[in-house]
PDB file of N, CA and C in Angstrom:
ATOM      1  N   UNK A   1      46.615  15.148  25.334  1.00  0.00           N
ATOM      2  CA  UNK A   1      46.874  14.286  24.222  1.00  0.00           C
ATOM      3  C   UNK A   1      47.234  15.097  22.979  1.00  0.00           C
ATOM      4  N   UNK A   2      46.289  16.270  22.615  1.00  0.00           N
ATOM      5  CA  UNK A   2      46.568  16.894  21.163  1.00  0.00           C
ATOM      6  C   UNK A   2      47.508  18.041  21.802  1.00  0.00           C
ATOM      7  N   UNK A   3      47.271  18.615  23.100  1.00  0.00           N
ATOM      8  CA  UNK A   3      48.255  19.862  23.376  1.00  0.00           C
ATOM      9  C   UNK A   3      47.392  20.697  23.169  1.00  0.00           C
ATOM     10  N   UNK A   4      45.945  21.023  23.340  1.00  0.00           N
ATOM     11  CA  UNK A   4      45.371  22.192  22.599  1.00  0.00           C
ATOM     12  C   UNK A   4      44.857  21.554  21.379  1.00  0.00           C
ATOM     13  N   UNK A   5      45.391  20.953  20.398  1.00  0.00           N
ATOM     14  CA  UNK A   5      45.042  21.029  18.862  1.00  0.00           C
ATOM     15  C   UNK A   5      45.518  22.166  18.459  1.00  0.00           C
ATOM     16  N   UNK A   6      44.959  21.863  17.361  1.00  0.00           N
ATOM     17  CA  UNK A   6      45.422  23.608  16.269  1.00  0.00           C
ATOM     18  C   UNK A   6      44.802  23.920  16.603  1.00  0.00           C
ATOM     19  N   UNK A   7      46.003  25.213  16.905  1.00  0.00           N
ATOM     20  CA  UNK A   7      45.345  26.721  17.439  1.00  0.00           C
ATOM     21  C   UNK A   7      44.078  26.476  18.222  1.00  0.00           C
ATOM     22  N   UNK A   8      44.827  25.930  19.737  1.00  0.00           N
ATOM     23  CA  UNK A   8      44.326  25.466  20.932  1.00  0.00           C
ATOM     24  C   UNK A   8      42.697  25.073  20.964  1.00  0.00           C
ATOM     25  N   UNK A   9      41.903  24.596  19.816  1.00  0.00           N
ATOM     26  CA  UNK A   9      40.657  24.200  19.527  1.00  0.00           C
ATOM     27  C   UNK A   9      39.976  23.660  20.540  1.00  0.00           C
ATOM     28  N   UNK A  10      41.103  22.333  20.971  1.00  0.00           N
ATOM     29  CA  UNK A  10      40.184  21.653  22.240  1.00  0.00           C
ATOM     30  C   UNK A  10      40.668  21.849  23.371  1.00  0.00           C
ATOM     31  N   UNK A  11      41.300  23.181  23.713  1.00  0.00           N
ATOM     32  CA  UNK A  11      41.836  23.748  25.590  1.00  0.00           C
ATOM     33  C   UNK A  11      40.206  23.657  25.553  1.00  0.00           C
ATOM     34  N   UNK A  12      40.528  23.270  26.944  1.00  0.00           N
ATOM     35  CA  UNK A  12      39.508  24.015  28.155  1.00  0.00           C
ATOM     36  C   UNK A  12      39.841  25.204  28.468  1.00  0.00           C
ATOM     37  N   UNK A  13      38.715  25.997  29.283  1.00  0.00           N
ATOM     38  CA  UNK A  13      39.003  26.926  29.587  1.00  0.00           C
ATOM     39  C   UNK A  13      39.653  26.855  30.418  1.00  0.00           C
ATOM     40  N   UNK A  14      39.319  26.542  31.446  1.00  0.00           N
ATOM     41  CA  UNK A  14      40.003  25.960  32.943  1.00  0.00           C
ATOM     42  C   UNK A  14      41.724  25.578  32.692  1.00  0.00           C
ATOM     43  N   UNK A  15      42.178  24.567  31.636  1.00  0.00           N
ATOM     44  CA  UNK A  15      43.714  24.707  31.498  1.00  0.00           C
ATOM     45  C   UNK A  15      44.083  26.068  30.951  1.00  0.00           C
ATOM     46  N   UNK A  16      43.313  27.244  29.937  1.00  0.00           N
ATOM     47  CA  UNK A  16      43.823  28.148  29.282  1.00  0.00           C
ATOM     48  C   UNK A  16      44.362  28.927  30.591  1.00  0.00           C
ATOM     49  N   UNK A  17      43.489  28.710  31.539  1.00  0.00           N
ATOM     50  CA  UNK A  17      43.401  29.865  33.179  1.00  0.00           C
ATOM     51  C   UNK A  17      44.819  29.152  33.364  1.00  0.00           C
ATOM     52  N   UNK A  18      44.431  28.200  33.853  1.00  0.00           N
ATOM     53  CA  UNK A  18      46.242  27.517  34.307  1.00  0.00           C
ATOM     54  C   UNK A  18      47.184  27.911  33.902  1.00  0.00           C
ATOM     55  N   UNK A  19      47.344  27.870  32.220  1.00  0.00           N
ATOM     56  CA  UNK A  19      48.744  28.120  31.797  1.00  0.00           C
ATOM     57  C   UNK A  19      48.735  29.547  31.554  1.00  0.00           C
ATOM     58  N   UNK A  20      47.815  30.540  31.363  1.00  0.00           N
ATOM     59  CA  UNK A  20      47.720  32.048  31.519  1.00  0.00           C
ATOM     60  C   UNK A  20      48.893  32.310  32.636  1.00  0.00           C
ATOM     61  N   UNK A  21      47.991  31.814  33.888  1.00  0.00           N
ATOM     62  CA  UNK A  21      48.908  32.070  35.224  1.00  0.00           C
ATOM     63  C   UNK A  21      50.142  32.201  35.747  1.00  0.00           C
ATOM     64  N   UNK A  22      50.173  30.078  35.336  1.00  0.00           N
ATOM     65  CA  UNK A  22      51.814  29.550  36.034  1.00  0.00           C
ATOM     66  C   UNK A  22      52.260  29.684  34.799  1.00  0.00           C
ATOM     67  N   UNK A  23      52.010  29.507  33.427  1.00  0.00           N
ATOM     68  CA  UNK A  23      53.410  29.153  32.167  1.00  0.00           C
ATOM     69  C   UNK A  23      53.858  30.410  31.593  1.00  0.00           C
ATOM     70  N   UNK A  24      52.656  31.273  31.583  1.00  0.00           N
ATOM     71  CA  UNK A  24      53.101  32.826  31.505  1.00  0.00           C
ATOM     72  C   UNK A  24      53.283  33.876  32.244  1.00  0.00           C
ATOM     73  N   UNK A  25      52.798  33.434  33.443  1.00  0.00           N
ATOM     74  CA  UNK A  25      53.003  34.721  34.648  1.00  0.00           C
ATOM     75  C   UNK A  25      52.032  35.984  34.240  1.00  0.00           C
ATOM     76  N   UNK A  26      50.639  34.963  33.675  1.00  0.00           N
ATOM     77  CA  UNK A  26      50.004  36.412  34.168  1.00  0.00           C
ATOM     78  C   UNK A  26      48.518  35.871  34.342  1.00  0.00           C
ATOM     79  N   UNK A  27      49.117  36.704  35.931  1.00  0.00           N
ATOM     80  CA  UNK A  27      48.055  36.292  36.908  1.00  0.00           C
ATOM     81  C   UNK A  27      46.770  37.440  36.837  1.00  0.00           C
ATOM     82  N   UNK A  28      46.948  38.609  36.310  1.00  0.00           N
ATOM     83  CA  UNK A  28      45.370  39.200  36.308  1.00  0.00           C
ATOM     84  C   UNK A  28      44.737  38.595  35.010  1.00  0.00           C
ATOM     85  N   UNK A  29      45.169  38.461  33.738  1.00  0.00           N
ATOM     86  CA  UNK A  29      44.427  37.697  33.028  1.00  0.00           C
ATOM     87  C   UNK A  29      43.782  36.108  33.452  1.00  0.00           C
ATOM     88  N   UNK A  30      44.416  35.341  34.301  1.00  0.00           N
ATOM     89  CA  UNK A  30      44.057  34.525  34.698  1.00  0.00           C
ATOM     90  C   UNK A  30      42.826  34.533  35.660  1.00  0.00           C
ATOM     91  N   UNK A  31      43.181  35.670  36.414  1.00  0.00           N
ATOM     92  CA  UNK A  31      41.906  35.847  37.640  1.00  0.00           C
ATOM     93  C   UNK A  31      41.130  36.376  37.013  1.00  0.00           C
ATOM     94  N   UNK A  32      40.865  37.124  36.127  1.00  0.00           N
ATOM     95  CA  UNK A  32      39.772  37.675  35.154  1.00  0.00           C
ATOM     96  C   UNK A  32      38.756  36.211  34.575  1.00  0.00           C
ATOM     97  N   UNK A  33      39.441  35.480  33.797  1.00  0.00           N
ATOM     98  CA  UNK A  33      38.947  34.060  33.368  1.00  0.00           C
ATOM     99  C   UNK A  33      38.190  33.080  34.703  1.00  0.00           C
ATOM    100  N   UNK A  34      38.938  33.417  36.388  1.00  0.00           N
ATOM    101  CA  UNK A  34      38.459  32.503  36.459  1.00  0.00           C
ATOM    102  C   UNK A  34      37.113  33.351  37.204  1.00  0.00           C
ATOM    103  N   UNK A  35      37.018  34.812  37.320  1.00  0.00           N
ATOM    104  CA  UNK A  35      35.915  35.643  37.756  1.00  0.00           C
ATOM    105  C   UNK A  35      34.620  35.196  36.596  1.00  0.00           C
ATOM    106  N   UNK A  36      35.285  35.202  35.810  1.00  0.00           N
ATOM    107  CA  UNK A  36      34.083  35.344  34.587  1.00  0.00           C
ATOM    108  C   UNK A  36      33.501  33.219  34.229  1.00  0.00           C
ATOM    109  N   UNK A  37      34.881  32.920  34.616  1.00  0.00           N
ATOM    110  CA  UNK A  37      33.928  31.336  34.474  1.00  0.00           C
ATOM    111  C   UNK A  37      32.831  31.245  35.839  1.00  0.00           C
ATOM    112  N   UNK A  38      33.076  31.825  37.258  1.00  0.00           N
ATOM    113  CA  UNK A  38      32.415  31.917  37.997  1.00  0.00           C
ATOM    114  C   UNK A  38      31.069  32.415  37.898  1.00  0.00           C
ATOM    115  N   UNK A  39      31.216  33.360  36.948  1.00  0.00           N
ATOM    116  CA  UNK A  39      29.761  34.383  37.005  1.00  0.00           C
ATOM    117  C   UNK A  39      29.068  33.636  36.144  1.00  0.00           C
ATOM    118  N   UNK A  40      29.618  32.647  34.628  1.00  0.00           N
ATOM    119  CA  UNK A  40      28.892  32.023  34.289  1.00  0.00           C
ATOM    120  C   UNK A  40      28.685  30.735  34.546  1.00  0.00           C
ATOM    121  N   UNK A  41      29.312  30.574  35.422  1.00  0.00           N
ATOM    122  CA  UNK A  41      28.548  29.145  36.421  1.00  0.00           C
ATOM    123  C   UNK A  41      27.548  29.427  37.270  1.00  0.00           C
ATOM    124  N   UNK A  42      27.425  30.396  38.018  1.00  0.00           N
ATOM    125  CA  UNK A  42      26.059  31.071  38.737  1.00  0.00           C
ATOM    126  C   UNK A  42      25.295  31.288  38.084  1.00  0.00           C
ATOM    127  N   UNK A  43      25.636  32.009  36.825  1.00  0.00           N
ATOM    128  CA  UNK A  43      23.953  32.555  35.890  1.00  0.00           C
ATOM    129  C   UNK A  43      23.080  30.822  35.301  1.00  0.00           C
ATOM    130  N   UNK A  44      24.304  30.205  35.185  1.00  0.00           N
ATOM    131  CA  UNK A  44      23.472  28.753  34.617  1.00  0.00           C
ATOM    132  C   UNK A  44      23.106  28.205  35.266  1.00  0.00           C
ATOM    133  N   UNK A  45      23.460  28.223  36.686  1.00  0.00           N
ATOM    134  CA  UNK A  45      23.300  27.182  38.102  1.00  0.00           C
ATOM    135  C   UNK A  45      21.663  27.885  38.492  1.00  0.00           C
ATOM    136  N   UNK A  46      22.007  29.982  38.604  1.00  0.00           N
ATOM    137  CA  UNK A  46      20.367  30.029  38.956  1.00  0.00           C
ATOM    138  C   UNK A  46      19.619  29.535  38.404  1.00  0.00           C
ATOM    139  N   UNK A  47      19.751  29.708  36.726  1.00  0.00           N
ATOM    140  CA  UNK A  47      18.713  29.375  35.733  1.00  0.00           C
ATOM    141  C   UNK A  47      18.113  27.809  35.787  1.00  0.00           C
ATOM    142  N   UNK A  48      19.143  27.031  36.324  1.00  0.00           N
ATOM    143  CA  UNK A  48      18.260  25.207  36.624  1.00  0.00           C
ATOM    144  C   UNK A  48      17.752  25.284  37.948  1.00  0.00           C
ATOM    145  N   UNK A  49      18.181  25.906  38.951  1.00  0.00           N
ATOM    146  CA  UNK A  49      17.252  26.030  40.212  1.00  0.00           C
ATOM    147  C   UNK A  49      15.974  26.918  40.108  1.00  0.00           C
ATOM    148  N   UNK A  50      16.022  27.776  39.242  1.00  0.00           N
ATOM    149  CA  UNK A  50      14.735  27.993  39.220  1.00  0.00           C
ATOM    150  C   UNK A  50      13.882  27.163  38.487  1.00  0.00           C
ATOM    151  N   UNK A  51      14.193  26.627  37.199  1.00  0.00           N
ATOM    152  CA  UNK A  51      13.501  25.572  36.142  1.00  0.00           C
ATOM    153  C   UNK A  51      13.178  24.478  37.405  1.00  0.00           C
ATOM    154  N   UNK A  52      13.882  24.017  38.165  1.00  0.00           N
ATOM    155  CA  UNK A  52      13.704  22.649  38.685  1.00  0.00           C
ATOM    156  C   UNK A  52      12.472  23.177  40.245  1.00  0.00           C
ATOM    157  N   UNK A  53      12.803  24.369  40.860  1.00  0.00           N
ATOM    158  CA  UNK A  53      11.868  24.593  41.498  1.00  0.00           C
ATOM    159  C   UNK A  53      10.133  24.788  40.950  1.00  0.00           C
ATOM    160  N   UNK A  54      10.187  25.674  40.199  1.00  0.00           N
ATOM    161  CA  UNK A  54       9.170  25.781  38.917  1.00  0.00           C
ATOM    162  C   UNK A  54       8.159  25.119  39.321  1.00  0.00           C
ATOM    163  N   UNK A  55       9.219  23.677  38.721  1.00  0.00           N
ATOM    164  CA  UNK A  55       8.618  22.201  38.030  1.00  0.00           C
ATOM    165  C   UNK A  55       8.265  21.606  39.253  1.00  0.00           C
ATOM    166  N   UNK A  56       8.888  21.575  40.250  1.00  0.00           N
ATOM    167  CA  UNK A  56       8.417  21.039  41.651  1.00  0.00           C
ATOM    168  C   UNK A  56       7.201  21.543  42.111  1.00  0.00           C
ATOM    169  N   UNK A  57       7.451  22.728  42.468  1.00  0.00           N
ATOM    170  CA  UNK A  57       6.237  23.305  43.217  1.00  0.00           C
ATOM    171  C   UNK A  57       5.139  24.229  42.838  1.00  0.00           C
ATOM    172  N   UNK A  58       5.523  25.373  41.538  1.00  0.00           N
ATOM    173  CA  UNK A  58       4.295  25.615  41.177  1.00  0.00           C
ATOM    174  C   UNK A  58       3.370  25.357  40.064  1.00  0.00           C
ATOM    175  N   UNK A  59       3.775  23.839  39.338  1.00  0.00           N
ATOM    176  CA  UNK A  59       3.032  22.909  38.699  1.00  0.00           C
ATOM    177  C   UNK A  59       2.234  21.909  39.712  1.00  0.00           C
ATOM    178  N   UNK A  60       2.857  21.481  40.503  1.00  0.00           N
ATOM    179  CA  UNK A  60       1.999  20.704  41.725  1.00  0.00           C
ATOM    180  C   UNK A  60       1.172  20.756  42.372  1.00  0.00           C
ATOM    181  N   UNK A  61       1.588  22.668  42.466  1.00  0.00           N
ATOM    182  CA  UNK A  61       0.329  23.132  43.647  1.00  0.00           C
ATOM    183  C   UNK A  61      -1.147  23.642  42.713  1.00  0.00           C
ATOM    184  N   UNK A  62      -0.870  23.565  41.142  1.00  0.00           N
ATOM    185  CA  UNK A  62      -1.737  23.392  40.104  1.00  0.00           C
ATOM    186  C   UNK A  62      -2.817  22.734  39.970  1.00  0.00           C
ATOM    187  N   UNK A  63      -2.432  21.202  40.436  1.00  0.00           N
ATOM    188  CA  UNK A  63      -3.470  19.919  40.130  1.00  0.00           C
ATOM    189  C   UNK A  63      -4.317  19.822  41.409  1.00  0.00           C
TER     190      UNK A  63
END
């Protein structure tokens, strides 16, 4: 809808990877973005599986 906004405010990251790739042809900056959105999707993903295990089982086995 805005295109980015000024000075691409509201890209996602995920389209910045896209048009890195296919609109500019460059594909190691792109694979870099999508290595690093990966690594911080794992560090946040461990961090709620452990919070949610935690909370399951060694508060439970508490009472």
């Amino acid at each position: 809808m805005t295109q980015g906004g000024p000075l691409r405010q509201t890209e996602l990251l995920a389209i910045y990877m896209f048009k890195e790739g296919f609109e500019n042809w460059r594909f190691g900056s792109a694979a870099a973005i999508a290595w690093a959105m990966l690594l911080i999707t794992l560090l946040m993903s461990s961090y709620l599986i452990f919070v949610m295990y935690r909370n399951a089982f060694v508060r439970s086995s508490a009472k």
